[in-house]
N, C-alpha and C. Protein backbone atom coordinates (compact mmCIF):
# COMPACT_ATOMS: atom_id res chain seq x y z
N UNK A 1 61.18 113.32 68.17
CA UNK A 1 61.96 112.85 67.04
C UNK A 1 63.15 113.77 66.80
N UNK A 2 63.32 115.11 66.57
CA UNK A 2 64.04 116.03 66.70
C UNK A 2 64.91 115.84 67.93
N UNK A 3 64.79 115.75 69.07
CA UNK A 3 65.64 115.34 69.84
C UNK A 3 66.31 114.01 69.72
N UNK A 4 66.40 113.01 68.80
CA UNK A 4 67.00 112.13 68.78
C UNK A 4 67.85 112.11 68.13
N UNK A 5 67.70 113.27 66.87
CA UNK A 5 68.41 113.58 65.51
C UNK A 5 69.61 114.60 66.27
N UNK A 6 69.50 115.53 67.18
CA UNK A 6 70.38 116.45 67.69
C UNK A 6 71.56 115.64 68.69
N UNK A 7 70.76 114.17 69.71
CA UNK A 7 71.99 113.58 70.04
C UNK A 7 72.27 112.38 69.38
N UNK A 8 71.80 111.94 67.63
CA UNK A 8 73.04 111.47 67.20
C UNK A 8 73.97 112.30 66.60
N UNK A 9 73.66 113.15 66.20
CA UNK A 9 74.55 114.34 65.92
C UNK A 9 75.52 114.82 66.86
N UNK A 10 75.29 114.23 68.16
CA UNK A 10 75.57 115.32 69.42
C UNK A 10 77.39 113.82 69.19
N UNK A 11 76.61 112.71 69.41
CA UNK A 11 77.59 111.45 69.68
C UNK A 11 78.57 111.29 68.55
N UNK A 12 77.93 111.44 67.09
CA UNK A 12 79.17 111.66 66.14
C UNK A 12 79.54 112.09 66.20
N UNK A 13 79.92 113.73 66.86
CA UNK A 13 80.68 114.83 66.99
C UNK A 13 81.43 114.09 68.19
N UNK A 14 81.01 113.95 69.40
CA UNK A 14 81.76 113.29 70.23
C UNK A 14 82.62 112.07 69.78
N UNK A 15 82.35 111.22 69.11
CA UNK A 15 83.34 110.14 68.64
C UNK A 15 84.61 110.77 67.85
N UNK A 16 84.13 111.52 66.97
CA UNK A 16 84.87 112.24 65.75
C UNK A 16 85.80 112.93 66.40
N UNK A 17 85.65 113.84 67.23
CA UNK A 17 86.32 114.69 68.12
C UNK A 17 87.46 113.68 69.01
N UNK A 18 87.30 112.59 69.76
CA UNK A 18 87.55 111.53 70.24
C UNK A 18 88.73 111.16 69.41
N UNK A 19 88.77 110.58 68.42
CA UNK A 19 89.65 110.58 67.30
C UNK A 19 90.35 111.50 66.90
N UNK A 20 90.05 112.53 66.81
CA UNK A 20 91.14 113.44 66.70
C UNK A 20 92.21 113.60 67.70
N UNK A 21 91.51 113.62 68.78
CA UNK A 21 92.90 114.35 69.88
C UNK A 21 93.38 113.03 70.13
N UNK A 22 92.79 111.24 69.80
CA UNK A 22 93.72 110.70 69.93
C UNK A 22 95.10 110.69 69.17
N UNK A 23 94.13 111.10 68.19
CA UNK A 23 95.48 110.85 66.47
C UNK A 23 96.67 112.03 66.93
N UNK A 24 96.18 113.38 67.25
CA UNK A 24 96.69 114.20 67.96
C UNK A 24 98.18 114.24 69.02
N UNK A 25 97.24 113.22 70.13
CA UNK A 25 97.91 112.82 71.45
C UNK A 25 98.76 112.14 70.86
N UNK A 26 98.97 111.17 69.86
CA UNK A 26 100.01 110.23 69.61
C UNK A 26 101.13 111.04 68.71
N UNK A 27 100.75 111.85 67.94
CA UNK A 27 101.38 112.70 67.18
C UNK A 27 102.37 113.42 67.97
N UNK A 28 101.85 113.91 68.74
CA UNK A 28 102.73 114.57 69.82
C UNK A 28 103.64 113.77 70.73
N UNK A 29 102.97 112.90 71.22
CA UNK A 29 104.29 112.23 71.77
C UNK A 29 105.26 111.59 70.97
N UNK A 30 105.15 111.28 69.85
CA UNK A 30 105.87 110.82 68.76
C UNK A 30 107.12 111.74 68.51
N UNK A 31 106.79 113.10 68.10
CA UNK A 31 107.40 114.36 68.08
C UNK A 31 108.37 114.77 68.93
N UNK A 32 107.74 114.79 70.52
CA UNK A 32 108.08 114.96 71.57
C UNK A 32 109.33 113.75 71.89
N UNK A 33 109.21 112.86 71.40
CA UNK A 33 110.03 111.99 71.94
C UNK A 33 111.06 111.29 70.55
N UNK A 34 111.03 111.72 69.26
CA UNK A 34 111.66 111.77 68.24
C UNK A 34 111.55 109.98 68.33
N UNK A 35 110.46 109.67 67.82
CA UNK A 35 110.23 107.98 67.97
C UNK A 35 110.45 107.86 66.91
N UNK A 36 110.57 107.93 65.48
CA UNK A 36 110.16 107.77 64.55
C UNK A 36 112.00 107.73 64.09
N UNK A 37 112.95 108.34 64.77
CA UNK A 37 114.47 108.29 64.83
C UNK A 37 115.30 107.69 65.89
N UNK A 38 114.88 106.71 66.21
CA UNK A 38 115.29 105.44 67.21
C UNK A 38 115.46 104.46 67.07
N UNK A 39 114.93 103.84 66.02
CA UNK A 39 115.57 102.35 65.55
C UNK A 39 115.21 102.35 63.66
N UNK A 40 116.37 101.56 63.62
CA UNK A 40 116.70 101.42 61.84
C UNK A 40 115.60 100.41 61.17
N UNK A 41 115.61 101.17 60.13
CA UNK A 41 114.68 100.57 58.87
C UNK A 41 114.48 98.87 59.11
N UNK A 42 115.79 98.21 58.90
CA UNK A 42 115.67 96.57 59.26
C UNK A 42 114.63 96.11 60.65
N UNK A 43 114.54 96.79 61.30
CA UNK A 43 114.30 96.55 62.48
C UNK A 43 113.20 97.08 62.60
N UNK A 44 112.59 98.34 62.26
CA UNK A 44 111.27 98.75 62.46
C UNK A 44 110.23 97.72 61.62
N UNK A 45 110.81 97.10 60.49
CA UNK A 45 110.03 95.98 59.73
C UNK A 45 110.01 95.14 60.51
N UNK A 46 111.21 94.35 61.37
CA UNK A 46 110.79 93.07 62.26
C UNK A 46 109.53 93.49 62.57
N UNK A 47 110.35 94.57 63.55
CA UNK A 47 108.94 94.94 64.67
C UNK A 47 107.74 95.00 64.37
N UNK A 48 107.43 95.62 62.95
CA UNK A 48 105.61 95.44 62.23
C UNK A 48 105.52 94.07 62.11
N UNK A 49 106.32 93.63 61.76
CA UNK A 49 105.77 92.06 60.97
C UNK A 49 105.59 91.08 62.06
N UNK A 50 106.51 91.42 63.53
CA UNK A 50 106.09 90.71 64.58
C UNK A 50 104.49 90.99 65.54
N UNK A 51 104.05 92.59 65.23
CA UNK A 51 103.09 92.97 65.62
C UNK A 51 101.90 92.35 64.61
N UNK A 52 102.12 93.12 63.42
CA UNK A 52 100.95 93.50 62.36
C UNK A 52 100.47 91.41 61.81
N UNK A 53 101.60 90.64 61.60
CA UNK A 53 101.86 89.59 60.45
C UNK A 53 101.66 88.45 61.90
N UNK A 54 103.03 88.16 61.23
CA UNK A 54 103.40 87.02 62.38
C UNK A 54 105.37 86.74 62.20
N UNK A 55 105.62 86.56 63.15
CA UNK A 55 107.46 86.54 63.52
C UNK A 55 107.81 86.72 64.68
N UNK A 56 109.21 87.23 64.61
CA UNK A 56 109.86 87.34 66.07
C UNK A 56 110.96 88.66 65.69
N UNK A 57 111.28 88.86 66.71
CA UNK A 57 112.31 90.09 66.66
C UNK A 57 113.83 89.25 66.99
N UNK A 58 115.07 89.79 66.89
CA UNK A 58 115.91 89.34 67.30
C UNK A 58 116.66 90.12 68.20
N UNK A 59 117.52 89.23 68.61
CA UNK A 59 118.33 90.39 69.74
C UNK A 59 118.58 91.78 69.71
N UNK A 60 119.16 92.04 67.93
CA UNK A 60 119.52 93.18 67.95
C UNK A 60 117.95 94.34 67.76
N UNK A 61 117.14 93.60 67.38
CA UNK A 61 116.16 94.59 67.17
C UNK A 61 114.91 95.00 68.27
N UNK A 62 115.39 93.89 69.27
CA UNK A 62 114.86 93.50 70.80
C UNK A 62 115.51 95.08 71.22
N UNK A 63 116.63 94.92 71.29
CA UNK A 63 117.43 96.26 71.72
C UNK A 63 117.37 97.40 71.22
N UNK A 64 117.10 97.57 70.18
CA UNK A 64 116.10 98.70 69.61
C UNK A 64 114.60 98.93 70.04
N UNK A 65 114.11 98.03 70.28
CA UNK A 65 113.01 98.56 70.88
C UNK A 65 113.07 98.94 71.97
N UNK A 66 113.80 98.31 72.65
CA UNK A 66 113.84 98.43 74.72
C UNK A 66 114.03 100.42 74.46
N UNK A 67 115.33 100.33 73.50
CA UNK A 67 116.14 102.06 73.59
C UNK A 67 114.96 102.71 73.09
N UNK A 68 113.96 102.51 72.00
CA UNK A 68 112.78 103.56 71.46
C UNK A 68 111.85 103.57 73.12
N UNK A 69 111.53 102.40 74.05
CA UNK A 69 111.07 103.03 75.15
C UNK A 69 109.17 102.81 74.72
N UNK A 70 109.14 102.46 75.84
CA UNK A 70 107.32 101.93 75.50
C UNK A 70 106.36 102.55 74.94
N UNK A 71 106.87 104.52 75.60
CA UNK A 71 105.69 105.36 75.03
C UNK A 71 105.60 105.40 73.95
N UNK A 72 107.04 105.28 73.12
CA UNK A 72 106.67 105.45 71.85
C UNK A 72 106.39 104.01 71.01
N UNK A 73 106.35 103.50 71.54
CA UNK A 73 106.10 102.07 70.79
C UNK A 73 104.73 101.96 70.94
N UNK A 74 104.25 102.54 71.94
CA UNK A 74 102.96 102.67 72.12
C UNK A 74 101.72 103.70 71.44
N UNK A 75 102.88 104.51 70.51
CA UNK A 75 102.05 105.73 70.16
C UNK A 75 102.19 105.59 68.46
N UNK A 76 103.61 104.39 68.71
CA UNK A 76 103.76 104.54 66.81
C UNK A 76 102.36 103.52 66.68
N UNK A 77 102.63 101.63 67.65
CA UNK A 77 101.15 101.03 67.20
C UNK A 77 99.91 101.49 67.42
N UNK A 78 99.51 102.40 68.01
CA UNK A 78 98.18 103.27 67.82
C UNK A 78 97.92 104.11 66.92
N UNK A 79 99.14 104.40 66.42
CA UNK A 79 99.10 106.01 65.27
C UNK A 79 98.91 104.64 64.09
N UNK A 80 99.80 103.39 63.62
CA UNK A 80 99.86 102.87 62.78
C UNK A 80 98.04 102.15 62.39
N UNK A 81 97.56 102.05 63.62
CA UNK A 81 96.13 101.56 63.48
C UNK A 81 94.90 102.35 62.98
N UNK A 82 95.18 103.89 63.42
CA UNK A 82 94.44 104.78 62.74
C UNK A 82 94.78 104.95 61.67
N UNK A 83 95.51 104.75 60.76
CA UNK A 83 95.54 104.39 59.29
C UNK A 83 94.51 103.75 58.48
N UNK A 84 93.75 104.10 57.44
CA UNK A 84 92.81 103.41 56.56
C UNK A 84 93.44 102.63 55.97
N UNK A 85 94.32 102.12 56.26
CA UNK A 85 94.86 100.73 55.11
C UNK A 85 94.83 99.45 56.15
N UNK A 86 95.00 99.98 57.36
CA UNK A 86 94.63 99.09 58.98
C UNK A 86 93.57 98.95 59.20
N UNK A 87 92.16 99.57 58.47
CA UNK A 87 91.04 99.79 59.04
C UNK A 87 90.16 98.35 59.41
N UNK A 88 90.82 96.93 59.15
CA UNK A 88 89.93 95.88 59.29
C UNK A 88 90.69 95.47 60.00
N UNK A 89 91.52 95.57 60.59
CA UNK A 89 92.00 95.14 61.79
C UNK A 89 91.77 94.99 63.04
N UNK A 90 91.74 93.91 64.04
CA UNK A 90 90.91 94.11 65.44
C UNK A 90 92.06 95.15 66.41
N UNK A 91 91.95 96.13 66.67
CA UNK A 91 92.53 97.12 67.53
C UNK A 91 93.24 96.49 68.27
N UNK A 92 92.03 95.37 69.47
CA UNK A 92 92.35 94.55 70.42
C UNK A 92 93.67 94.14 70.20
N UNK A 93 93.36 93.30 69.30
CA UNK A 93 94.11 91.86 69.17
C UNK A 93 95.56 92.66 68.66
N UNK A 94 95.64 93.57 67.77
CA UNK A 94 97.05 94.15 67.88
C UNK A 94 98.07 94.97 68.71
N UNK A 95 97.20 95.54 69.72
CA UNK A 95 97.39 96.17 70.77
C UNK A 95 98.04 95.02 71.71
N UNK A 96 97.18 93.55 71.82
CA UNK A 96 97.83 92.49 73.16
C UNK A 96 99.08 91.73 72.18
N UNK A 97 99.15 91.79 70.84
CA UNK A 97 100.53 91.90 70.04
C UNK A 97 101.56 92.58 70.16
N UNK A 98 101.36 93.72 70.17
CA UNK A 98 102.36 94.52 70.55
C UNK A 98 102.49 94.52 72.10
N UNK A 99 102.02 94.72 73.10
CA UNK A 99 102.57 94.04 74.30
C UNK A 99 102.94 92.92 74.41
N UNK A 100 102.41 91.79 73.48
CA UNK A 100 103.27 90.94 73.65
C UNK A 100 104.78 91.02 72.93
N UNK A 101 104.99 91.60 71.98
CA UNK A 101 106.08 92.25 71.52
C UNK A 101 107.12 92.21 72.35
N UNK A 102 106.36 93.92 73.23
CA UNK A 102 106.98 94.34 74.21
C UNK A 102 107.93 93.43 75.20
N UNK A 103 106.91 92.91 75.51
CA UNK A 103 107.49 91.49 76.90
C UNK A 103 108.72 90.72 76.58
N UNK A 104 108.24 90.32 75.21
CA UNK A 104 109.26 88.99 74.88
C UNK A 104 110.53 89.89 74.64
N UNK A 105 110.62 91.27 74.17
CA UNK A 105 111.76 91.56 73.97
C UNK A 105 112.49 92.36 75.59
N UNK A 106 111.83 92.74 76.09
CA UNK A 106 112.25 93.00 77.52
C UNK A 106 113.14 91.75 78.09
N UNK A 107 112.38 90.48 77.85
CA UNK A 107 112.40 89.04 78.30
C UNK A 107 113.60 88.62 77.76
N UNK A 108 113.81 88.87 76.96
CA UNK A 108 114.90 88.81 75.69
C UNK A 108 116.68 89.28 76.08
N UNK A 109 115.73 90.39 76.24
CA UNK A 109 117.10 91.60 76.47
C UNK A 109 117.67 91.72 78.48
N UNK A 110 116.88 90.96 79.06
CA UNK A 110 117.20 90.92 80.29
C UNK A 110 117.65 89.65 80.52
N UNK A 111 117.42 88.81 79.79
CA UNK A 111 118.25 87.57 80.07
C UNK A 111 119.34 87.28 79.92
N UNK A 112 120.33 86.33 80.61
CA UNK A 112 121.84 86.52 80.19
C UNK A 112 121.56 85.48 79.11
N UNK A 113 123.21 86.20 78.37
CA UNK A 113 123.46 85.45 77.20
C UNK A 113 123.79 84.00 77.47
N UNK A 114 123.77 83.13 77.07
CA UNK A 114 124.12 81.42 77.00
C UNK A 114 125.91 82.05 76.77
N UNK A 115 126.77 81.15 77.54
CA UNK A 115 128.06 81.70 77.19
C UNK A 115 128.40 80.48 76.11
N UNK A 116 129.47 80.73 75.53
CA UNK A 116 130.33 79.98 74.41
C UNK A 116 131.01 79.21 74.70
């Protein structure tokens, strides 16, 4: 019985720990890569509301994301999920949001313009 009590103890420490150096790891690349000073206020809202809600981005904010660059788009929606105000959220399902994000604005921004 005692040995069962030491490895759930052993696994919460391991999860807990787990969480940290992710929250950590994202922190740092965030830092490291000044993500958080790459695209403007108007536009970091598309971008949640196309991830978090439901919408679309537009050209100009398509192009703000391409310039912030995946890692950090990748480290702000992971850092934004470890948040307790996110906590009922399916990880999954916002994670294949934000790649889908990703795509459509790549998709977006690599296509030629329709001319006039």
């Amino acid at each position: 019985m005692g040995s069962l009590n030491v490895y759930s103890v052993l696994v919460v420490l391991f999860l807990t720990c787990g969480a940290v150096m992710a929250t950590k790891e994202n922190d740092r690349i965030i830092k490291e890569n000044n993500c958080e000073t790459k695209m403007g206020l108007p536009c970091v809202l598309e971008a949640f509301m196309s991830i978090f809600e439901a919408g679309s981005n537009s050209n100009k904010c398509c192009g703000e994301l391409v310039v912030l660059r995946k890692v950090c788009h990748s480290a702000l929606v992971k850092r934004t999920l470890e948040n307790p105000l996110f906590k009922d959220l399916t990880a999954a399902t916002i994670i294949a949001k934000s790649i889908q994000t990703w795509n459509n604005c790549l998709a977006l921004i690599d296509s030629p313009s329709p001319s006039a």
